[in-house]
Protein backbone atom coordinates (compact mmCIF):
# COMPACT_ATOMS: atom_id res chain seq x y z
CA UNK A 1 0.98 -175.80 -48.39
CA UNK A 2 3.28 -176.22 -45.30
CA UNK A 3 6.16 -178.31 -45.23
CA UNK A 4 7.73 -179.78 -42.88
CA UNK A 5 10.32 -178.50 -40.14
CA UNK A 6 13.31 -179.35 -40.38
CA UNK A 7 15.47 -180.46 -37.50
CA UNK A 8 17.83 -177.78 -36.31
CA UNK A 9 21.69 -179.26 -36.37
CA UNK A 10 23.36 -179.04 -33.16
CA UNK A 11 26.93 -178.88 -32.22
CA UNK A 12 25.93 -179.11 -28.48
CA UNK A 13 22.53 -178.12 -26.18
CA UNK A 14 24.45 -175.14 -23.77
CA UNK A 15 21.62 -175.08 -21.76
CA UNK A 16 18.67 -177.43 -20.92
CA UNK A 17 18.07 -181.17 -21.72
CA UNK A 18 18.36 -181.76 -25.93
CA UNK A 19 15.73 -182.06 -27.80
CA UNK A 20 14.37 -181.00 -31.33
CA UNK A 21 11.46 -179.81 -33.52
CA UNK A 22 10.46 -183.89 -33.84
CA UNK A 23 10.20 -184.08 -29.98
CA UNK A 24 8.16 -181.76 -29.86
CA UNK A 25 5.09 -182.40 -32.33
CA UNK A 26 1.40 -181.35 -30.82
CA UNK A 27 3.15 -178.19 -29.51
CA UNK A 28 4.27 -174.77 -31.32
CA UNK A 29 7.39 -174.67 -31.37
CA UNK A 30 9.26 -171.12 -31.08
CA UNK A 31 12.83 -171.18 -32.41
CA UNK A 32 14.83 -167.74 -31.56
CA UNK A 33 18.20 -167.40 -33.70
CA UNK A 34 20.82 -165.47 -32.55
CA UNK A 35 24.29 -164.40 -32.71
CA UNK A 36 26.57 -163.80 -29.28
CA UNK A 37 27.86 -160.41 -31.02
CA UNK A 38 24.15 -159.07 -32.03
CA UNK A 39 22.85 -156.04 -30.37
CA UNK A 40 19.18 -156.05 -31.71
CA UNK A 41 19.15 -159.71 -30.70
CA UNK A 42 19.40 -159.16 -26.60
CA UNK A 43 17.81 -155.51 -27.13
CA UNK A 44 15.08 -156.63 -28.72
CA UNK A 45 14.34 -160.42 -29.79
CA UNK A 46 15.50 -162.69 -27.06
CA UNK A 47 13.40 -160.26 -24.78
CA UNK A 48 10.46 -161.20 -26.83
CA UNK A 49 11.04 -164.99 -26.82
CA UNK A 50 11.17 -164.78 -22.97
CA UNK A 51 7.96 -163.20 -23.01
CA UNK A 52 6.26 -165.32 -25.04
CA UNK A 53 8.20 -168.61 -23.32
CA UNK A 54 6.81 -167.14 -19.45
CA UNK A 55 2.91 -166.29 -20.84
CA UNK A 56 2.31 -169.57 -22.46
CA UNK A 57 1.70 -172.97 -20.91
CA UNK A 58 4.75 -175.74 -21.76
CA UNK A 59 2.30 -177.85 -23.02
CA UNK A 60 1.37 -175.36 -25.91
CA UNK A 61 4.55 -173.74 -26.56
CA UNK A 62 8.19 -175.05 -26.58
CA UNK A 63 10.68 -172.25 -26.46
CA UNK A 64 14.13 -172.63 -27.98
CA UNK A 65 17.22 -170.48 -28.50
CA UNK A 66 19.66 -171.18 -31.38
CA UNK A 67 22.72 -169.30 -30.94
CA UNK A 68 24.57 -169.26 -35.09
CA UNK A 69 27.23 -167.66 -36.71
CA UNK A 70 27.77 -166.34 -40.24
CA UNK A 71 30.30 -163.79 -39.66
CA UNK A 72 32.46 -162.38 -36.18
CA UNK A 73 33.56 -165.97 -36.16
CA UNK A 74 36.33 -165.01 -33.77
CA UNK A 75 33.22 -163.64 -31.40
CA UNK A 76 30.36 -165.78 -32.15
CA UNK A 77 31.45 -168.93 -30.58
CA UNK A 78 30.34 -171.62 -28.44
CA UNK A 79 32.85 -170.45 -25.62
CA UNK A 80 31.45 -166.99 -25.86
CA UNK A 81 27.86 -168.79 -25.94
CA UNK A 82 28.53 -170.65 -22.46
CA UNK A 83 30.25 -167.57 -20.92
CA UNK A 84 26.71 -165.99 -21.34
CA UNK A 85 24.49 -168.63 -19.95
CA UNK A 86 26.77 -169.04 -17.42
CA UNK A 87 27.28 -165.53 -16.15
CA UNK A 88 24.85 -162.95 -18.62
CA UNK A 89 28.78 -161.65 -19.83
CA UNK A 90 28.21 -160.07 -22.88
CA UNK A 91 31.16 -159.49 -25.93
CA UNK A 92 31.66 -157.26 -28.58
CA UNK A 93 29.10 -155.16 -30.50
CA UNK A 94 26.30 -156.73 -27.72
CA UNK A 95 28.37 -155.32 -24.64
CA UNK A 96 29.27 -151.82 -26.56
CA UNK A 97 25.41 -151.57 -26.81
CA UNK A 98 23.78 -152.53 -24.24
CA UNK A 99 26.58 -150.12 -21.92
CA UNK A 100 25.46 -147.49 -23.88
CA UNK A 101 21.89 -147.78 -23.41
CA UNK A 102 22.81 -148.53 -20.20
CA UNK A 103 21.09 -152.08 -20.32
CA UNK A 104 23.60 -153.80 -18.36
CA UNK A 105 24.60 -154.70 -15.04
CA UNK A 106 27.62 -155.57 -13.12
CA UNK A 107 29.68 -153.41 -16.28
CA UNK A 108 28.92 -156.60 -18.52
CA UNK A 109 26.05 -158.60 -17.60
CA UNK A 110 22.47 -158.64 -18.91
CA UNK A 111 19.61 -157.41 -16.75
CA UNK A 112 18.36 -161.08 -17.55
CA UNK A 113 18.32 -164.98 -17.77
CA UNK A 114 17.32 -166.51 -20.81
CA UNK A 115 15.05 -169.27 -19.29
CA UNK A 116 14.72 -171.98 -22.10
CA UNK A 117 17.04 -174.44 -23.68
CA UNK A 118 19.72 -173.11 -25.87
CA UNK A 119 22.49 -175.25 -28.51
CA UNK A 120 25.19 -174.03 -30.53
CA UNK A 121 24.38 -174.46 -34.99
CA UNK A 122 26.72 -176.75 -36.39
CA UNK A 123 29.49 -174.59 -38.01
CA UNK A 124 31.79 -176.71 -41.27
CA UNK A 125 34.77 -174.86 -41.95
CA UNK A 126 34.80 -173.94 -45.65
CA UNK A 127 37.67 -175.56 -47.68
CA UNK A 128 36.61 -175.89 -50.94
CA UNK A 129 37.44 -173.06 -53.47
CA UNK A 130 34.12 -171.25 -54.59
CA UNK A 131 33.37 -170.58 -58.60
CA UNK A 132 31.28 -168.00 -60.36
CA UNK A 133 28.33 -170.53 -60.07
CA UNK A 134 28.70 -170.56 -56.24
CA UNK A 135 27.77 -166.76 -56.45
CA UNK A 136 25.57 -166.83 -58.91
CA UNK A 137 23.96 -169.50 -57.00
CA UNK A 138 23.88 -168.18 -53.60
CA UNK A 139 22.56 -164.29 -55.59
CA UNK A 140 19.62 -166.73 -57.21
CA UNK A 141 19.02 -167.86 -53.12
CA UNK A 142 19.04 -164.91 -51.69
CA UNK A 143 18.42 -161.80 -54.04
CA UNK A 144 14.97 -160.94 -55.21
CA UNK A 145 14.84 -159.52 -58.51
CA UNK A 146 18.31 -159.92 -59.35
CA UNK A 147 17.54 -159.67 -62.87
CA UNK A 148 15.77 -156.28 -63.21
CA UNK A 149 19.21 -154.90 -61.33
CA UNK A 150 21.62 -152.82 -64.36
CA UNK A 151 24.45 -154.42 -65.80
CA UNK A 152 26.65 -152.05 -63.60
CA UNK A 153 24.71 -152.72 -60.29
CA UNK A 154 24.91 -156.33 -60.85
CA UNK A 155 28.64 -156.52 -61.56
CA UNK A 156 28.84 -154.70 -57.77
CA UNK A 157 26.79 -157.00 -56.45
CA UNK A 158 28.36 -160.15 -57.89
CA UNK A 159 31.64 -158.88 -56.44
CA UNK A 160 30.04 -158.09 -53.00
CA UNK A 161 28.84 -161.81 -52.87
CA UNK A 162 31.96 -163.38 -54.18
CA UNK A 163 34.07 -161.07 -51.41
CA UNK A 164 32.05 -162.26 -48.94
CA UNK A 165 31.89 -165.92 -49.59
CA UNK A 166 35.69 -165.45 -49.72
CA UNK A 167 35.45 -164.26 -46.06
CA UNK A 168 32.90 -166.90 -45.60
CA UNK A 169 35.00 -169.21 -43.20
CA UNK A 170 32.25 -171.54 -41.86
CA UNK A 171 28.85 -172.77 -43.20
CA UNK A 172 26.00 -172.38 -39.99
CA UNK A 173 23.89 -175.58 -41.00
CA UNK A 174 20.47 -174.60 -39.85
CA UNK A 175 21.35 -171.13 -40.21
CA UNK A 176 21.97 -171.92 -44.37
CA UNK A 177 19.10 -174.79 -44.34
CA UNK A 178 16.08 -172.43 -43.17
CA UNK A 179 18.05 -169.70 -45.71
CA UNK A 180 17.93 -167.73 -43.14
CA UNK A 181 18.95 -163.72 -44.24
CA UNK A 182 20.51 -162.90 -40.69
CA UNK A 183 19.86 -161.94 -37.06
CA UNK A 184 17.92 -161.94 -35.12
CA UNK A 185 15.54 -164.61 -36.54
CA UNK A 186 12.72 -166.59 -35.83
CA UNK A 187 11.60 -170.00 -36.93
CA UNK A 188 7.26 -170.77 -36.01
CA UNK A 189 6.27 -174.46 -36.12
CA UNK A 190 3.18 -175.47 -35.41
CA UNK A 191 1.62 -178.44 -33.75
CA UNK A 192 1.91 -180.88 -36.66
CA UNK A 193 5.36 -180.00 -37.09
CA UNK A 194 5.25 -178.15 -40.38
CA UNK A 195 7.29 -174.64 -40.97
CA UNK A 196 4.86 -172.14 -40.92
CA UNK A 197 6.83 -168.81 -40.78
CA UNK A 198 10.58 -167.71 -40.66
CA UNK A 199 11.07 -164.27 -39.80
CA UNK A 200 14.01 -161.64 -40.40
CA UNK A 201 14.28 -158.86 -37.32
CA UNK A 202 12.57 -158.88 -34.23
CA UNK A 203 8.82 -158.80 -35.13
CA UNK A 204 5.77 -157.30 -33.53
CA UNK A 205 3.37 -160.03 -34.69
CA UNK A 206 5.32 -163.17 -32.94
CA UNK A 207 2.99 -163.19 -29.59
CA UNK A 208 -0.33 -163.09 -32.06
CA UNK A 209 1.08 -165.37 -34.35
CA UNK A 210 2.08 -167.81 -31.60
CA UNK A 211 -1.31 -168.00 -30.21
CA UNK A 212 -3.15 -167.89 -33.37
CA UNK A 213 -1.06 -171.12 -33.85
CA UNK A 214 -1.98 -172.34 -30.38
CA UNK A 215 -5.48 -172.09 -30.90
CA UNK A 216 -5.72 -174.02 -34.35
């Protein structure tokens, strides 16, 4: 049974007039996640979204970008995020990339325009101290079959988790409400305005999945 979406949180709309998932019921509603310092994001994902944004009516489809972070906080920012509407600059891990697959222009500029709306995730800075039950929370969240790990496996793991909730400087709202494992991602909602897929990676299936949802 689908649920419904939830709104995304927004610091600020970068690009394009704000809106939301609850503006937009009796459309499908495509929401691309990304970070600024993500390769496989402008190789691969945002490419996709644009495709699927230009080959579907507006009154079917709403395409939106959601630019998060949940690490590089000192490269995933909204600054970063408006120098690349602004100008296609790209930073970091995205720039050393693209240059080498030679998938740039200018030295540092994409070879496009991302055409729909984008807004920044809401980022909280973390203050609070974090306890064994945060971790053993967040491993319950996040990692399938925890239990069947060995006792030494899981002792790594809990200490991987706790280290990086100790790095773990900001919570991304939306990014943490949709439990979403990383980026690139994608969030489908369809015309009713229930979650009907969230996916991890860029992902083949999107344009079929899109119209299949289109055509219900």
């Amino acid at each position: 049974m689908s649920s419904k979406a939830p709104n995304l949180h927004v610091s600020e709309w970068v690009q394009g007039l704000p809106t939301n998932i609850d503006k937009n019921i009796g459309k499908v509603v495509l929401v691309e996640v990304f970070q600024v310092n993500c390769p496989g994001c402008f190789m691969y994902a945002l490419p996709n979204a644009i495709d699927i944004y230009k080959n579907n009516s507006r009154d079917d489809v709403v395409v939106l970008g959601l630019a998060t972070a949940f690490e590089d906080y000192d490269k995933n920012t909204l600054e970063n995020l408006k120098l690349l509407l602004s100008t296609g600059k790209v930073i970091g891990e995205t720039f050393n990339a693209l240059s080498q697959y030679g998938q740039l222009i200018d030295g540092d500029k994409l070879t496009y325009k991302i055409p729909f709306p984008v807004a920044m995730d809401v980022l909280r800075k973390n203050t609070q101290e974090f306890s064994d039950k945060n971790v053993f929370d967040f491993i319950e969240s996040n990692i399938d079959n925890y239990n069947s790990y060995s006792e030494p496996d899981k002792k790594l793991l809990f200490e991987r988790v706790k280290q990086y909730l100790k790095n773990k400087k900001y919570s991304a709202l939306t990014f943490d409400e949709y439990k979403l494992k990383g980026t690139p991602s994608a969030i489908l909602v369809d015309r009713k305005g229930n979650l009907r897929n969230v996916f991890f990676g860029a992902n083949n299936y999107l344009n079929g999945l899109v119209n299949q949802l289109v055509n219900e």
